[in-house]
C-alpha atoms as a PDB file:
ATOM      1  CA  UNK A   1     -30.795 -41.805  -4.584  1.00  0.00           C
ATOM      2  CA  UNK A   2     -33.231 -41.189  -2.145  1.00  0.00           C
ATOM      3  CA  UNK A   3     -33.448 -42.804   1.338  1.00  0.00           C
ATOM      4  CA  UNK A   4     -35.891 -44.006   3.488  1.00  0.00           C
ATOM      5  CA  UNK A   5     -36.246 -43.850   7.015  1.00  0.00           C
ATOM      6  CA  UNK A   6     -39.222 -45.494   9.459  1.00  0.00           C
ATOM      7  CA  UNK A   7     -39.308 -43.606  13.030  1.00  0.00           C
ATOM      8  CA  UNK A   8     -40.573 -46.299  15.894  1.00  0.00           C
ATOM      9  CA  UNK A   9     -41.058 -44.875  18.841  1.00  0.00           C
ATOM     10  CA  UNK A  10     -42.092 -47.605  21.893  1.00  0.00           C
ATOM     11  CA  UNK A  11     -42.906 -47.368  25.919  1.00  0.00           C
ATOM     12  CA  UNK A  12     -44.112 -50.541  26.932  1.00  0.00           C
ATOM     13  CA  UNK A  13     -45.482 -51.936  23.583  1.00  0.00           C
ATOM     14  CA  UNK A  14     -43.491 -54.879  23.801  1.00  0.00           C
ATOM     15  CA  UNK A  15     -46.724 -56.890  23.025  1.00  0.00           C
ATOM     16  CA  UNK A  16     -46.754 -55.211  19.698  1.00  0.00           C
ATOM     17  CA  UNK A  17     -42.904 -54.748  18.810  1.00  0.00           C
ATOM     18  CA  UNK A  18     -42.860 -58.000  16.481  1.00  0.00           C
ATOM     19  CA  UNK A  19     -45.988 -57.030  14.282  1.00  0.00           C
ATOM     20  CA  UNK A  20     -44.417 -53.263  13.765  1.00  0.00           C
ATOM     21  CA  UNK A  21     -40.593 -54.187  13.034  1.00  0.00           C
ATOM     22  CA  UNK A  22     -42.050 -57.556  11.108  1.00  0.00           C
ATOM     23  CA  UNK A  23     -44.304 -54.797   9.201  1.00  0.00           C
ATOM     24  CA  UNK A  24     -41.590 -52.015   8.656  1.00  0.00           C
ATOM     25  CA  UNK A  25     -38.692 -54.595   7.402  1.00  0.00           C
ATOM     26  CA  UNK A  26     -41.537 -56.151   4.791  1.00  0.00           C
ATOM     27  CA  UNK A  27     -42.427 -52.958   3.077  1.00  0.00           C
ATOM     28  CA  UNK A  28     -42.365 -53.050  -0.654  1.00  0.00           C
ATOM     29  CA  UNK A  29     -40.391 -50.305  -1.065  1.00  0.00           C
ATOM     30  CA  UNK A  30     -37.481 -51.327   1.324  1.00  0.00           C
ATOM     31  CA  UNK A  31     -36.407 -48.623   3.834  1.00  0.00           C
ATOM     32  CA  UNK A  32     -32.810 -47.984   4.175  1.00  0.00           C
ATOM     33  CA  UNK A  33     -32.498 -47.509   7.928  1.00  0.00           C
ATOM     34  CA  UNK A  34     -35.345 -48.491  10.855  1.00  0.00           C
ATOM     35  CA  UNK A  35     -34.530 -46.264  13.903  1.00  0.00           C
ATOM     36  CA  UNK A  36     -36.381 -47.941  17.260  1.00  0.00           C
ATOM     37  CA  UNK A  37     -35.831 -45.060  20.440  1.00  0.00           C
ATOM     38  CA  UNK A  38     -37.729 -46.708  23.473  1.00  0.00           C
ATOM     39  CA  UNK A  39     -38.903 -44.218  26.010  1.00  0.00           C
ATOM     40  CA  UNK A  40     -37.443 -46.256  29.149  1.00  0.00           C
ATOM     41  CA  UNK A  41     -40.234 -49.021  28.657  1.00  0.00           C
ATOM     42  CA  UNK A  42     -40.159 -51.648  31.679  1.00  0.00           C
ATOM     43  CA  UNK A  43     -41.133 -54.531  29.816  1.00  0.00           C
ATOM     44  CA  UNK A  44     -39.206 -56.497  27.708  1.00  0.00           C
ATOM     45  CA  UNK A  45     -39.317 -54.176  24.941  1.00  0.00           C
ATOM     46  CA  UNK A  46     -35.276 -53.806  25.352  1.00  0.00           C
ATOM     47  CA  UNK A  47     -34.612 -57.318  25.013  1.00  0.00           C
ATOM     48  CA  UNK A  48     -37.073 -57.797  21.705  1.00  0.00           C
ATOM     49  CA  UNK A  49     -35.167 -54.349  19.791  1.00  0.00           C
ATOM     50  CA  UNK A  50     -32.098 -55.712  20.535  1.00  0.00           C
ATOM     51  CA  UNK A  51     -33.399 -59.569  18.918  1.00  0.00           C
ATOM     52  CA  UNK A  52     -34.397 -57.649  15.993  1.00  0.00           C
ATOM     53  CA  UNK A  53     -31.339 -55.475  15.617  1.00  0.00           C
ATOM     54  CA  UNK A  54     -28.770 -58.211  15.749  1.00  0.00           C
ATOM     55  CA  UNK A  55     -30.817 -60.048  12.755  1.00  0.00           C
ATOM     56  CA  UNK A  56     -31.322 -57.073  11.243  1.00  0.00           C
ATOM     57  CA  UNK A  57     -28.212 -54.680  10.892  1.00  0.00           C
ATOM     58  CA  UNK A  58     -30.670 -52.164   9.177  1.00  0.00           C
ATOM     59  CA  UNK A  59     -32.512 -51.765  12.841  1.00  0.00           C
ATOM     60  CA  UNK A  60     -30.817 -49.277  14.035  1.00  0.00           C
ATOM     61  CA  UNK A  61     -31.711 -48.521  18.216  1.00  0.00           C
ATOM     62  CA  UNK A  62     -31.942 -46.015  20.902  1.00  0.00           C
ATOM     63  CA  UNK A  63     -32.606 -46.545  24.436  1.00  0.00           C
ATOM     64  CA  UNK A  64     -33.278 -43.263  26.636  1.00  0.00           C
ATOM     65  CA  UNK A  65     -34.761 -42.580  30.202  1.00  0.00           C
ATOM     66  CA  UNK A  66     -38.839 -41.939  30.078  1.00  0.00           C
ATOM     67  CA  UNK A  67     -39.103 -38.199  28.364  1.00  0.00           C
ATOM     68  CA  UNK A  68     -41.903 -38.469  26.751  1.00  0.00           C
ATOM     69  CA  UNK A  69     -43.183 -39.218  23.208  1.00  0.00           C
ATOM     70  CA  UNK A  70     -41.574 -35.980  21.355  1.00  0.00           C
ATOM     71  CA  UNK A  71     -38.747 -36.833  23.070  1.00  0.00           C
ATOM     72  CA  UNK A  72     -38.424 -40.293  21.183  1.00  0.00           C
ATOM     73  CA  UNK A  73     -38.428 -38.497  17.578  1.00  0.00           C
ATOM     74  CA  UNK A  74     -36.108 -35.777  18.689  1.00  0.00           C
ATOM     75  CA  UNK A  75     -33.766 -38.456  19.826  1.00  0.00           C
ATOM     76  CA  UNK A  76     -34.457 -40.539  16.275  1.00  0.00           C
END
């Protein structure tokens, strides 16, 4: 069976959060797990991955100190 897997990687795209997790759980071809790592963002960002994970269980999260984009999919 294969699985799929959507990287989202976020620093202060809170403003845009909704329209990418809205867009990633609606997919026609379902992924299996949605990993969100946010870079140390200081807007709400936090508080909107965490909304989605708790009515999502598939939203899986990952909150790290600012390192840098490449640092977001090595954490993911």
């Amino acid at each position: 069976m294969t699985e799929y897997i959507c990287l989202i990687n976020n620093f202060n795209y809170s403003q845009y959060l909704p329209a990418c997790l809205d867009s990633a759980l609606s997919q026609s071809t379902p992924f299996n797990k949605i990993i969100v790592v946010d870079d140390g963002s200081s807007d709400n960002s936090r508080e909107l991955i965490e909304s989605y994970q708790n009515k999502h269980p598939k939203i899986v999260s990952i909150f790290q100190e600012n390192q840098g984009q490449m640092s977001t999919f090595n954490a993911a």
